[in-house]
PDB file of N, CA and C in Angstrom:
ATOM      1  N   UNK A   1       0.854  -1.174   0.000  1.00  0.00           N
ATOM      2  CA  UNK A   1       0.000   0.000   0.000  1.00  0.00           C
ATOM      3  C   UNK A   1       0.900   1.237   0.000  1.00  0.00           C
ATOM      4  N   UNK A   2       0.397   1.860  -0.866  1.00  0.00           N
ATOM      5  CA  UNK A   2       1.246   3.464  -0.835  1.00  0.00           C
ATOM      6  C   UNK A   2       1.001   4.284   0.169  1.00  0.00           C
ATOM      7  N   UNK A   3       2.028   5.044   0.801  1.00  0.00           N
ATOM      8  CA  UNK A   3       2.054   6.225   1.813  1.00  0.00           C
ATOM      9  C   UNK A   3       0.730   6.335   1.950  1.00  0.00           C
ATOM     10  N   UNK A   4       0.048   7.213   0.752  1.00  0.00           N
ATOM     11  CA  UNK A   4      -1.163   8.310   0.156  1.00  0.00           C
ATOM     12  C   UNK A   4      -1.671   7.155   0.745  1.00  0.00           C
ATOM     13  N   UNK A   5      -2.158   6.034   0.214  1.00  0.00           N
ATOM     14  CA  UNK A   5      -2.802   4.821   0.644  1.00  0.00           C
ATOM     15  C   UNK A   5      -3.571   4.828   1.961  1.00  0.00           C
ATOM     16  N   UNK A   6      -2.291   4.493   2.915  1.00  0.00           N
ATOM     17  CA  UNK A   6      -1.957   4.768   4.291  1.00  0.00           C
ATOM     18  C   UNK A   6      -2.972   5.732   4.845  1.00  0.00           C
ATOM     19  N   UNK A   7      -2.889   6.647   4.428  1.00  0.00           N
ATOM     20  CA  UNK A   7      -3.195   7.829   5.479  1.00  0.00           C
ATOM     21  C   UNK A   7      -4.678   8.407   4.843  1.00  0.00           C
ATOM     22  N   UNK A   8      -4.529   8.103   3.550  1.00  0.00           N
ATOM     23  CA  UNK A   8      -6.278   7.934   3.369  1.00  0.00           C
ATOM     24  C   UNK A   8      -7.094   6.661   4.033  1.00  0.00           C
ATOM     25  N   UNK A   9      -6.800   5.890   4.139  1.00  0.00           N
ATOM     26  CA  UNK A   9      -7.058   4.868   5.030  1.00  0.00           C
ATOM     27  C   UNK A   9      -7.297   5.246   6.637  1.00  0.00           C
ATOM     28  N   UNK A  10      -6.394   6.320   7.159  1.00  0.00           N
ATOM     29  CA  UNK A  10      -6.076   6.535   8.728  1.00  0.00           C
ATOM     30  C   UNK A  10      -7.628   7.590   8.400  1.00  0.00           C
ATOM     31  N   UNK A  11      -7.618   8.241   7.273  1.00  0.00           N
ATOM     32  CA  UNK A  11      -8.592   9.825   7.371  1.00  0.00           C
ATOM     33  C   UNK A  11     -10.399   8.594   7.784  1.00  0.00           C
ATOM     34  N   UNK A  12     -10.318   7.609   6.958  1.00  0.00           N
ATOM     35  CA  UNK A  12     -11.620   6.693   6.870  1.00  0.00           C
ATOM     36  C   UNK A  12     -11.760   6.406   8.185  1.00  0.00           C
ATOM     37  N   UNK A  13     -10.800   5.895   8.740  1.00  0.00           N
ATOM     38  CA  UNK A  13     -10.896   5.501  10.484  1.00  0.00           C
ATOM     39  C   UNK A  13     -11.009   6.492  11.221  1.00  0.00           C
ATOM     40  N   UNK A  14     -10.589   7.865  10.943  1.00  0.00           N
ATOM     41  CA  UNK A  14     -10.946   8.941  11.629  1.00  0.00           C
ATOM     42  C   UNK A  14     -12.503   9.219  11.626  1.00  0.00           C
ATOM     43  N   UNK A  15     -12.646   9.138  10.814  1.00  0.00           N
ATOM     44  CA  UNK A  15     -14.104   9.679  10.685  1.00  0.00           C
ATOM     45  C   UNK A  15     -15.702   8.691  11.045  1.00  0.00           C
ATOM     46  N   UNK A  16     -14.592   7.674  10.879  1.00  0.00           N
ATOM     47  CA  UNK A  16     -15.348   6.668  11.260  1.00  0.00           C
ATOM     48  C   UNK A  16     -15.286   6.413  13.455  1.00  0.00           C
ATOM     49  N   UNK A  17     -14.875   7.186  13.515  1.00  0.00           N
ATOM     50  CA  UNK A  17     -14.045   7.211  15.321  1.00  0.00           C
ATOM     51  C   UNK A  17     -13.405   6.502  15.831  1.00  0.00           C
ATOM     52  N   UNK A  18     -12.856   5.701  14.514  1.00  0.00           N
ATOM     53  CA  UNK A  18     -12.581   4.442  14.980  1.00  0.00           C
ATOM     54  C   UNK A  18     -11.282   4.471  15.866  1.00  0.00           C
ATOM     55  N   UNK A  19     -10.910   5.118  17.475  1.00  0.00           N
ATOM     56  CA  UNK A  19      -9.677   5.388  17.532  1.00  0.00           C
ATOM     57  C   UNK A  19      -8.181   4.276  17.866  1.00  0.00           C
ATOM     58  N   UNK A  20      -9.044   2.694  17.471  1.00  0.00           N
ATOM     59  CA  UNK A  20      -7.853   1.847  18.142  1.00  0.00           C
ATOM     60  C   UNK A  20      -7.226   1.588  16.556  1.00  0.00           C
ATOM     61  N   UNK A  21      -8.185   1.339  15.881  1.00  0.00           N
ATOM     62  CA  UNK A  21      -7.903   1.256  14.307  1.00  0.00           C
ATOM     63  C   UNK A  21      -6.405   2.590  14.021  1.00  0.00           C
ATOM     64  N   UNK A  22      -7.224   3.750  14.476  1.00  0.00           N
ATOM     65  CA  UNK A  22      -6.571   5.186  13.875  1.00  0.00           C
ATOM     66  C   UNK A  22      -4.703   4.583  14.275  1.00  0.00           C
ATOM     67  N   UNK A  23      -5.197   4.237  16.113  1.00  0.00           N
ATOM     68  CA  UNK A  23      -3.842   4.512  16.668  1.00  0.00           C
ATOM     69  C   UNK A  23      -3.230   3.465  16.459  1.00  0.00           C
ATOM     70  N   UNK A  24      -3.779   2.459  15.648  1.00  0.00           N
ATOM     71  CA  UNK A  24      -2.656   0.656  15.423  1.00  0.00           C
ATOM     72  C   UNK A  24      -1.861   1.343  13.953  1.00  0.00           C
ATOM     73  N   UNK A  25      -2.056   2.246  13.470  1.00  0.00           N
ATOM     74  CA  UNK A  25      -1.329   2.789  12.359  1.00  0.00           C
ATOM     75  C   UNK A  25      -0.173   3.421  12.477  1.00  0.00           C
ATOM     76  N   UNK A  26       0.012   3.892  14.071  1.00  0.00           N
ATOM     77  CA  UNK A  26       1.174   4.858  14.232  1.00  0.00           C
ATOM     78  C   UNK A  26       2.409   3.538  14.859  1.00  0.00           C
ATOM     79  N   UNK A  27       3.419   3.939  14.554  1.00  0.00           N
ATOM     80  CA  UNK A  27       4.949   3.106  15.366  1.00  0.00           C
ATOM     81  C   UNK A  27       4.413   3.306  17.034  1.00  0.00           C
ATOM     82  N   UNK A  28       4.875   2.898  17.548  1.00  0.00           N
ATOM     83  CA  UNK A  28       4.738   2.441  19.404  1.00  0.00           C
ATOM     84  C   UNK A  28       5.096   3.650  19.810  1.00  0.00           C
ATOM     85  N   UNK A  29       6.144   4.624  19.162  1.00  0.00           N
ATOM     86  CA  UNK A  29       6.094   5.949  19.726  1.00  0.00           C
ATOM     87  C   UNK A  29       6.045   7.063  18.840  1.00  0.00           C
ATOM     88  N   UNK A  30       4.929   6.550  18.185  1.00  0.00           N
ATOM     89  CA  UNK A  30       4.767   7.762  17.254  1.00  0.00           C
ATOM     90  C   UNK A  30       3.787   8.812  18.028  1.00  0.00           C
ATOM     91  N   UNK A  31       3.675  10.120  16.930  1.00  0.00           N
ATOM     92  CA  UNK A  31       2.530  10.739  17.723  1.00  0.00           C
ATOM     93  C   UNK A  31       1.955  12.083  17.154  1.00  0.00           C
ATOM     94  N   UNK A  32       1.381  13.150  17.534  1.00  0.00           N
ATOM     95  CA  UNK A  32       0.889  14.213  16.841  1.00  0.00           C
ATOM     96  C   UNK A  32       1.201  15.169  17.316  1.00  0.00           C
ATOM     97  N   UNK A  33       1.567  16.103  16.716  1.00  0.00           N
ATOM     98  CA  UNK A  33       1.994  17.237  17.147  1.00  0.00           C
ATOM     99  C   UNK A  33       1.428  18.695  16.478  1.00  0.00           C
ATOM    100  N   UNK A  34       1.990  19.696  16.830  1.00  0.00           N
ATOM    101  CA  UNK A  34       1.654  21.032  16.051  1.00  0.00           C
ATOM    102  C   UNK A  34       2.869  21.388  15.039  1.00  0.00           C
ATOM    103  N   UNK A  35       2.776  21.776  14.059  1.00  0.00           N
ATOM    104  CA  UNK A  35       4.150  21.949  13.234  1.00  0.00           C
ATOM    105  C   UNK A  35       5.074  23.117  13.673  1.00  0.00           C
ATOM    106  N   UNK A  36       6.213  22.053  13.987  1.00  0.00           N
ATOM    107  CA  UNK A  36       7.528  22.438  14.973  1.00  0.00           C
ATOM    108  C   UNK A  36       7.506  22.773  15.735  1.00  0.00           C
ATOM    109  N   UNK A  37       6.031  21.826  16.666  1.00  0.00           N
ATOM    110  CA  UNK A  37       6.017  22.698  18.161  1.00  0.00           C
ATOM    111  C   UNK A  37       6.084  21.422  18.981  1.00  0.00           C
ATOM    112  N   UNK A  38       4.905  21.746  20.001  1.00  0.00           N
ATOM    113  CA  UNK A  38       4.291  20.884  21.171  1.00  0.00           C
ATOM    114  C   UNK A  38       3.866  19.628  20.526  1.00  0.00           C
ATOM    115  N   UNK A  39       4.103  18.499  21.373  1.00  0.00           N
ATOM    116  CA  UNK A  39       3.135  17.052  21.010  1.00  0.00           C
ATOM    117  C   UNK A  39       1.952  17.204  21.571  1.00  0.00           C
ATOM    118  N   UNK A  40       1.089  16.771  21.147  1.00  0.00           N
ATOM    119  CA  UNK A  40      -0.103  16.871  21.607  1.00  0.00           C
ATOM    120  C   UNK A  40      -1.261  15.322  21.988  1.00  0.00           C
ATOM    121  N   UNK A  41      -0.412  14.213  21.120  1.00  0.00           N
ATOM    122  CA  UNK A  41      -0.352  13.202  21.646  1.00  0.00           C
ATOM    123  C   UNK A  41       1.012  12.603  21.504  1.00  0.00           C
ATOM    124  N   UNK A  42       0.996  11.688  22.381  1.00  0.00           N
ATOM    125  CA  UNK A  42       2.249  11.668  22.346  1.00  0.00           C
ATOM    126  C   UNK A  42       2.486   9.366  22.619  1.00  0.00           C
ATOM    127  N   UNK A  43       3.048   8.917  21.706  1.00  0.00           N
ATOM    128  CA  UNK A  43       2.939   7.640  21.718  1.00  0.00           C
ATOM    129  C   UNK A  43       1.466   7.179  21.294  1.00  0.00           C
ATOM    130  N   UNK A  44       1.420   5.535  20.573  1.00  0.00           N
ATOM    131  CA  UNK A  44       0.285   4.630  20.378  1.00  0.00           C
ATOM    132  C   UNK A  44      -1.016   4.909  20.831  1.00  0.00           C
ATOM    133  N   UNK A  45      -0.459   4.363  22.064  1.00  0.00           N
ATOM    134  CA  UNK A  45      -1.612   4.640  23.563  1.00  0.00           C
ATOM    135  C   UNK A  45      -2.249   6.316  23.855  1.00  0.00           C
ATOM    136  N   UNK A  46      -1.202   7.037  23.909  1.00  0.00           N
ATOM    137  CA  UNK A  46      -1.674   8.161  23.843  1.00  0.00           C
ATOM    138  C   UNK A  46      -2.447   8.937  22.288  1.00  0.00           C
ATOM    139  N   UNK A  47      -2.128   8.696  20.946  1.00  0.00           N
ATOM    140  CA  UNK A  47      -2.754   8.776  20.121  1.00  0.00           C
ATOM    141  C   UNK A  47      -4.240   8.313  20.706  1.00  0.00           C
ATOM    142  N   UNK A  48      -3.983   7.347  21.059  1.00  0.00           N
ATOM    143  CA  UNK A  48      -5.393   6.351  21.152  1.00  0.00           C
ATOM    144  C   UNK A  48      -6.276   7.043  21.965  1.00  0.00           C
ATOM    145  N   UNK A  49      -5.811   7.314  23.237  1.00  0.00           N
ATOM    146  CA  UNK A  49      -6.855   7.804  24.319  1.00  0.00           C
ATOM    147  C   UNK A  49      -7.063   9.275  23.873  1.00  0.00           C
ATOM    148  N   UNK A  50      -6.408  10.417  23.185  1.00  0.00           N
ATOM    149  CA  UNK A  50      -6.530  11.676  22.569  1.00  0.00           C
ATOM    150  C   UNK A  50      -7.785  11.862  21.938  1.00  0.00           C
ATOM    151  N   UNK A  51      -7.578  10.624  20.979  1.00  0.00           N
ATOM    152  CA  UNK A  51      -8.575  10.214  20.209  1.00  0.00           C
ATOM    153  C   UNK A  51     -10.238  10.519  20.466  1.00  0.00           C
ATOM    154  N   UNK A  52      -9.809   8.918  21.398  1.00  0.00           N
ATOM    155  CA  UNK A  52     -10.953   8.580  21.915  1.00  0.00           C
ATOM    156  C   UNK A  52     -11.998   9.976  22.937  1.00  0.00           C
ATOM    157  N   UNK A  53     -11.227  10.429  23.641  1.00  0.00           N
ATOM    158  CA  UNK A  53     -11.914  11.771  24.417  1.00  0.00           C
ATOM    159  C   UNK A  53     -12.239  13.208  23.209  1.00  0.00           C
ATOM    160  N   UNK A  54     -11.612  12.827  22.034  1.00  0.00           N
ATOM    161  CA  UNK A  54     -12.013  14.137  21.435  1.00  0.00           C
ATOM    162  C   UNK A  54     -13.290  13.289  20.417  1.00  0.00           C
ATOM    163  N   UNK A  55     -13.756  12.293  20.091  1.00  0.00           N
ATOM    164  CA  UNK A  55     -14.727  11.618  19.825  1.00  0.00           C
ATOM    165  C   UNK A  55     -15.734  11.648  20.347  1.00  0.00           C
ATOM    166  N   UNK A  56     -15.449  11.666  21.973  1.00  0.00           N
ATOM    167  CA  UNK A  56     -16.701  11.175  22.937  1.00  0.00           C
ATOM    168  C   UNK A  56     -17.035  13.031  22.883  1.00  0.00           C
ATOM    169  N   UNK A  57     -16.396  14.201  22.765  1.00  0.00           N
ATOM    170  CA  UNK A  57     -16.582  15.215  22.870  1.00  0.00           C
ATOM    171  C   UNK A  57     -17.185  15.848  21.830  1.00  0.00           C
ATOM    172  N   UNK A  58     -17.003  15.411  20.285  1.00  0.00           N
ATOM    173  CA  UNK A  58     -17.457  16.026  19.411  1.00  0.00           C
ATOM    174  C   UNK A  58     -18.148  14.585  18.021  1.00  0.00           C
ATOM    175  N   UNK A  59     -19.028  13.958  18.878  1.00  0.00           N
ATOM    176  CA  UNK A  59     -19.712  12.674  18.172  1.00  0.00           C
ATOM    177  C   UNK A  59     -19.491  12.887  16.707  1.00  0.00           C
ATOM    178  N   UNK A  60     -20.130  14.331  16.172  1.00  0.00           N
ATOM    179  CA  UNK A  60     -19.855  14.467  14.750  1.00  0.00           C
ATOM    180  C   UNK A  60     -18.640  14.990  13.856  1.00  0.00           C
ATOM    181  N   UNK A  61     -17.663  15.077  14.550  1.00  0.00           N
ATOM    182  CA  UNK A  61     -16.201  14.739  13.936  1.00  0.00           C
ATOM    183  C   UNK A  61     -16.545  14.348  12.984  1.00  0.00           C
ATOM    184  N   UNK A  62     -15.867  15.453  11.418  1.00  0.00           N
ATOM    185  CA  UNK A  62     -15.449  14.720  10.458  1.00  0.00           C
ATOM    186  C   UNK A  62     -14.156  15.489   9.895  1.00  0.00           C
ATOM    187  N   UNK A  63     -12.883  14.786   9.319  1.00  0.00           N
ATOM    188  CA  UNK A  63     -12.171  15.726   8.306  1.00  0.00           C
ATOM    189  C   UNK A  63     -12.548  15.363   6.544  1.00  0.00           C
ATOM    190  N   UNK A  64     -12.236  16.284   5.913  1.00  0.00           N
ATOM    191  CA  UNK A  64     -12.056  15.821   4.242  1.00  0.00           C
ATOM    192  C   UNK A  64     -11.309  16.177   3.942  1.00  0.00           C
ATOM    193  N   UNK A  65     -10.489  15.393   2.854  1.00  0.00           N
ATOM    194  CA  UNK A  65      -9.256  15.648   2.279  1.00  0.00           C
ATOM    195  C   UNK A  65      -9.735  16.555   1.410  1.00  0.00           C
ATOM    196  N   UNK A  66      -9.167  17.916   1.012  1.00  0.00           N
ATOM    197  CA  UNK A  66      -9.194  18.847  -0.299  1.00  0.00           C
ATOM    198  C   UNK A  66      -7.987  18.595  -1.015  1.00  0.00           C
ATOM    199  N   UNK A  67      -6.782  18.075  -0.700  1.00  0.00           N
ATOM    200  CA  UNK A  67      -5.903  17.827  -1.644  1.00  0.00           C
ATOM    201  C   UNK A  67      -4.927  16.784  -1.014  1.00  0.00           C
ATOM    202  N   UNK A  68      -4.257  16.445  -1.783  1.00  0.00           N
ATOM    203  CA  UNK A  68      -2.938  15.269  -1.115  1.00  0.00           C
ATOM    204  C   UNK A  68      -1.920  15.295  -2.141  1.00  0.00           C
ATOM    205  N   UNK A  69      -0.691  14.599  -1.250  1.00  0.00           N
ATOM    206  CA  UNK A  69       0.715  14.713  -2.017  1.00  0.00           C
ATOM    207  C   UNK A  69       1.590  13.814  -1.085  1.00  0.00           C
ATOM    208  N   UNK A  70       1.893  13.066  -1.861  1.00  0.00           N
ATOM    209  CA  UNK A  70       3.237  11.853  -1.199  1.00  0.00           C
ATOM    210  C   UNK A  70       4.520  11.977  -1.776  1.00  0.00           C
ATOM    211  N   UNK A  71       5.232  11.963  -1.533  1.00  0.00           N
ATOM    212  CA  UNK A  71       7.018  12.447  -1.382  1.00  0.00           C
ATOM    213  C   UNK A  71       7.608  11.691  -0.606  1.00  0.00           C
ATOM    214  N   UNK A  72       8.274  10.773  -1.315  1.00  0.00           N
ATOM    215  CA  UNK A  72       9.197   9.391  -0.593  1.00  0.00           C
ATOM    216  C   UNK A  72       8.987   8.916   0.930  1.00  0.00           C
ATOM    217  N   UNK A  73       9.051   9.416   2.253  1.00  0.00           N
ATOM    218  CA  UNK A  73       8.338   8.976   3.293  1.00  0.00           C
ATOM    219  C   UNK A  73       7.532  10.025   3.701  1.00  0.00           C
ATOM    220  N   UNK A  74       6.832  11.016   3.011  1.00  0.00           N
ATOM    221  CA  UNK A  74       6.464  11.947   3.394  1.00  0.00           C
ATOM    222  C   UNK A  74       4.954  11.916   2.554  1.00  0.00           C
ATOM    223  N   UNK A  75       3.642  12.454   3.839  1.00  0.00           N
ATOM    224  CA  UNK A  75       2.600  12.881   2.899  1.00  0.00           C
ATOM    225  C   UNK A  75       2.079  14.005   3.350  1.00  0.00           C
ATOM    226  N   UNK A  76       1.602  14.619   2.398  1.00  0.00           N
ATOM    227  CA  UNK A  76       1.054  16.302   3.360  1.00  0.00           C
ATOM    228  C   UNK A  76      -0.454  15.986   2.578  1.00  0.00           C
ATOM    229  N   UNK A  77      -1.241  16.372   3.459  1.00  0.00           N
ATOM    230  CA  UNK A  77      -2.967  16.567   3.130  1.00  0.00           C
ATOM    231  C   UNK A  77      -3.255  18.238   3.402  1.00  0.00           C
ATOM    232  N   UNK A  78      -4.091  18.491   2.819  1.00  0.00           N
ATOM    233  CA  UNK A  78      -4.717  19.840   3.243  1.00  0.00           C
ATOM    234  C   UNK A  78      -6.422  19.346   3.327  1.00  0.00           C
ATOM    235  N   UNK A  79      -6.872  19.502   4.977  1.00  0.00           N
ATOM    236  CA  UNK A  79      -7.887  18.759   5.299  1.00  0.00           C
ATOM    237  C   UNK A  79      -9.276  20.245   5.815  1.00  0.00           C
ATOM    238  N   UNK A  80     -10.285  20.094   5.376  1.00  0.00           N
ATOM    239  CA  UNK A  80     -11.041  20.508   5.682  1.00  0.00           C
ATOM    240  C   UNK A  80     -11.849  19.479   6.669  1.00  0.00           C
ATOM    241  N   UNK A  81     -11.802  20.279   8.591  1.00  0.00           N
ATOM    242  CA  UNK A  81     -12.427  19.928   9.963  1.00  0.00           C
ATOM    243  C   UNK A  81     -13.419  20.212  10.363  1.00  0.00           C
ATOM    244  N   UNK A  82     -14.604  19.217  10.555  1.00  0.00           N
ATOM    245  CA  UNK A  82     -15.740  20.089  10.937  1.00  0.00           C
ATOM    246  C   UNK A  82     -16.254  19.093  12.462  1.00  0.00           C
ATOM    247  N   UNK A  83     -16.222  19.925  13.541  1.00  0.00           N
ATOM    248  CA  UNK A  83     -16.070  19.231  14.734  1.00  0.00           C
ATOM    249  C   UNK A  83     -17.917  19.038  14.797  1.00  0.00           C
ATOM    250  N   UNK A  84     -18.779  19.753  14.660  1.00  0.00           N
ATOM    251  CA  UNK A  84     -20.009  19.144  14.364  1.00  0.00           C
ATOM    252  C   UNK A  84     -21.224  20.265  13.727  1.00  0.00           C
ATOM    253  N   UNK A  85     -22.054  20.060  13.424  1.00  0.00           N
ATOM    254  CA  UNK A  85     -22.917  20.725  12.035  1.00  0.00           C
ATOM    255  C   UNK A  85     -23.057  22.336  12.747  1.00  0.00           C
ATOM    256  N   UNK A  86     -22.812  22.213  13.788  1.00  0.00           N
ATOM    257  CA  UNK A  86     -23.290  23.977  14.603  1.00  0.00           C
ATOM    258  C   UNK A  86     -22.004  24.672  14.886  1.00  0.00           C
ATOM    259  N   UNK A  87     -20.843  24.230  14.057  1.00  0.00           N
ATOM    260  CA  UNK A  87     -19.784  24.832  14.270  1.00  0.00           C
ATOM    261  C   UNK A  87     -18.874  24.622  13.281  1.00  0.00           C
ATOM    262  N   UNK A  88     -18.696  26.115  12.702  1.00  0.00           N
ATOM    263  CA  UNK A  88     -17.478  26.093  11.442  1.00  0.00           C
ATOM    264  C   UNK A  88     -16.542  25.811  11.335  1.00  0.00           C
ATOM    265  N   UNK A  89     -16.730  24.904   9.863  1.00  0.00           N
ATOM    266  CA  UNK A  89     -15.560  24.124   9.518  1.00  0.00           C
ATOM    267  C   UNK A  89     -14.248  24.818   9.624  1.00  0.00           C
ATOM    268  N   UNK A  90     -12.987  24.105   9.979  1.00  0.00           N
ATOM    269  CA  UNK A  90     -11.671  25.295   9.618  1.00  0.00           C
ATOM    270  C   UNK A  90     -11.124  24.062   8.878  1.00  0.00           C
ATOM    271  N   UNK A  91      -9.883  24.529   8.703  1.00  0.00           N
ATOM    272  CA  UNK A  91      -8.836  24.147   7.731  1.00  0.00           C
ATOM    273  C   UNK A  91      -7.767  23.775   8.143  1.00  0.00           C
ATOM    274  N   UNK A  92      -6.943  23.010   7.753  1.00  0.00           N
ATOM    275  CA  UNK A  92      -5.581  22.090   8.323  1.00  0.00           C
ATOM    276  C   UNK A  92      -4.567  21.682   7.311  1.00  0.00           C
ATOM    277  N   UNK A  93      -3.167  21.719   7.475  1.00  0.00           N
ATOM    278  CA  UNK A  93      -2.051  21.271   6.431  1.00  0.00           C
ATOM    279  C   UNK A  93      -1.750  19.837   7.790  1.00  0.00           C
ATOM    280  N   UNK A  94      -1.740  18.976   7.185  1.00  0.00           N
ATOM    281  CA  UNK A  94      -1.017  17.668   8.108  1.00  0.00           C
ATOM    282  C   UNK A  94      -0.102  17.618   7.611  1.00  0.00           C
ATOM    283  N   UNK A  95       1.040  16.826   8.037  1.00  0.00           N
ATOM    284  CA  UNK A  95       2.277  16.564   7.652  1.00  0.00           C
ATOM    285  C   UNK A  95       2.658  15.183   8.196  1.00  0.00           C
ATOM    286  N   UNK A  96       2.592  14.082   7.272  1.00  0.00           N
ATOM    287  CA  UNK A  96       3.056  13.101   7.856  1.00  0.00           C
ATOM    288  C   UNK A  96       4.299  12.202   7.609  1.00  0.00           C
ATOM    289  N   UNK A  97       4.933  11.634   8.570  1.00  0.00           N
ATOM    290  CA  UNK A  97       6.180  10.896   8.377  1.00  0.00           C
ATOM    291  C   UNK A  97       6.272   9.553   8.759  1.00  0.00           C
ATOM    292  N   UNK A  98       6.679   8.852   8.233  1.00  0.00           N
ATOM    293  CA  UNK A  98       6.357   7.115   8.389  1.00  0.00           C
ATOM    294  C   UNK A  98       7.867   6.763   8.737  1.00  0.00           C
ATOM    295  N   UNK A  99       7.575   5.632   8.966  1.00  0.00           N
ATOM    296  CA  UNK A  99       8.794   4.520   9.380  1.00  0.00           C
ATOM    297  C   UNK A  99       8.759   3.173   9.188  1.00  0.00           C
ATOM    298  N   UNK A 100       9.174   2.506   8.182  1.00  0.00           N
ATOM    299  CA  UNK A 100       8.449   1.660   7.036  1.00  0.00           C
ATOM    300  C   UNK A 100       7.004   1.996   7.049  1.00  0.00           C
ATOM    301  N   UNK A 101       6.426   1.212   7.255  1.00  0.00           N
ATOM    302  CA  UNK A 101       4.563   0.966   7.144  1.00  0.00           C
ATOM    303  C   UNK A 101       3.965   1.934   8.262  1.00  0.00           C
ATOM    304  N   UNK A 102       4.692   2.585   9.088  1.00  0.00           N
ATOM    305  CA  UNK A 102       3.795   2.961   9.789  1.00  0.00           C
ATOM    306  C   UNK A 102       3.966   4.404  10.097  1.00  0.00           C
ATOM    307  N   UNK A 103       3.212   4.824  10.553  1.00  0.00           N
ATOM    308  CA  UNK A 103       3.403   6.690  10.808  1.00  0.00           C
ATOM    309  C   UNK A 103       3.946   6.861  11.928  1.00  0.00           C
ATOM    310  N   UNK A 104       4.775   7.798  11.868  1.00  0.00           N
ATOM    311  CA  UNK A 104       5.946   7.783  12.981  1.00  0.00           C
ATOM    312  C   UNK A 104       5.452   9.540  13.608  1.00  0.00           C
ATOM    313  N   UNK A 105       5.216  10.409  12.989  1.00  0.00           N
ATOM    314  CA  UNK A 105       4.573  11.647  13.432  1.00  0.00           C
ATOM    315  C   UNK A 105       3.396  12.518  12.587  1.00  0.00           C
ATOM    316  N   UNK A 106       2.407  12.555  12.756  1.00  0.00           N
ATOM    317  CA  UNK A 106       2.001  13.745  11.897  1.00  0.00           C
ATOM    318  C   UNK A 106       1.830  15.537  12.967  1.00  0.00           C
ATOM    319  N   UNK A 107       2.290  16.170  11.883  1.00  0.00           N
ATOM    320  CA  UNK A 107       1.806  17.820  12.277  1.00  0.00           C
ATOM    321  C   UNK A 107       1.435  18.513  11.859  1.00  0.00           C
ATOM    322  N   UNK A 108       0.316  19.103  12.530  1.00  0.00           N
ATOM    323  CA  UNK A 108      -0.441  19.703  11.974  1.00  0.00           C
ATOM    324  C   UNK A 108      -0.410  21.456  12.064  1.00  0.00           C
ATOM    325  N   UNK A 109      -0.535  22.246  10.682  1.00  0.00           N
ATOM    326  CA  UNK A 109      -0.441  23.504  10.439  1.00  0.00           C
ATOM    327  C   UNK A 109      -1.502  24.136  10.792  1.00  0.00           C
ATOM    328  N   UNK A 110      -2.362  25.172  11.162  1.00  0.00           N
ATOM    329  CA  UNK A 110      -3.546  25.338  11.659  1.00  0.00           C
ATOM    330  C   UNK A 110      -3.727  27.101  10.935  1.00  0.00           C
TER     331      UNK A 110
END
């Protein structure tokens, strides 16, 4: 499966809430961050439980991809976020980095 593959795959499980699915995609210490900042989850487990509490908080979570681009271990999305129908959508650059098969960090531009 290609990178792009990958992480369109991770966006389906997102949206779907699925957060053990989301977080079996990242390396054991992978994690999310802000671009070139703070982690914001930080490891598997922590992906996972991040997840899971921003799910139980905003049931209608969805992102959409508006564009994508893969570059040897690298994929960047530009994602349109809409946390639920009574609150405007914003906008996001992800940035993700793998380690063979698996995602080792994404960060996000805001």
């Amino acid at each position: 499966m290609s990178k792009l593959a990958t992480v369109e795959k991770l966006i389906a499980l997102y949206n779907a809430q699925d957060a053990d699915a989301y977080a079996a995609m990242f390396t054991e210490q992978g994690s999310e961050a802000g671009y070139r900042g703070d982690v914001l989850r930080e490891g598997r487990e922590g992906v996972r439980a991040g997840l899971k509490a921003m799910f139980a908080q905003f049931p209608e979570n969805r992102a959409d991809i508006k564009a994508s681009y893969e570059l040897g271990d690298y994929v960047v999305l530009h994602e349109e976020v809409c946390r639920s129908p009574e609150t405007a959508p914003f906008e996001v650059v992800s940035i993700y980095s793998f380690e063979n098969e698996l995602i080792e960090r994404v960060e996000f531009v805001k």
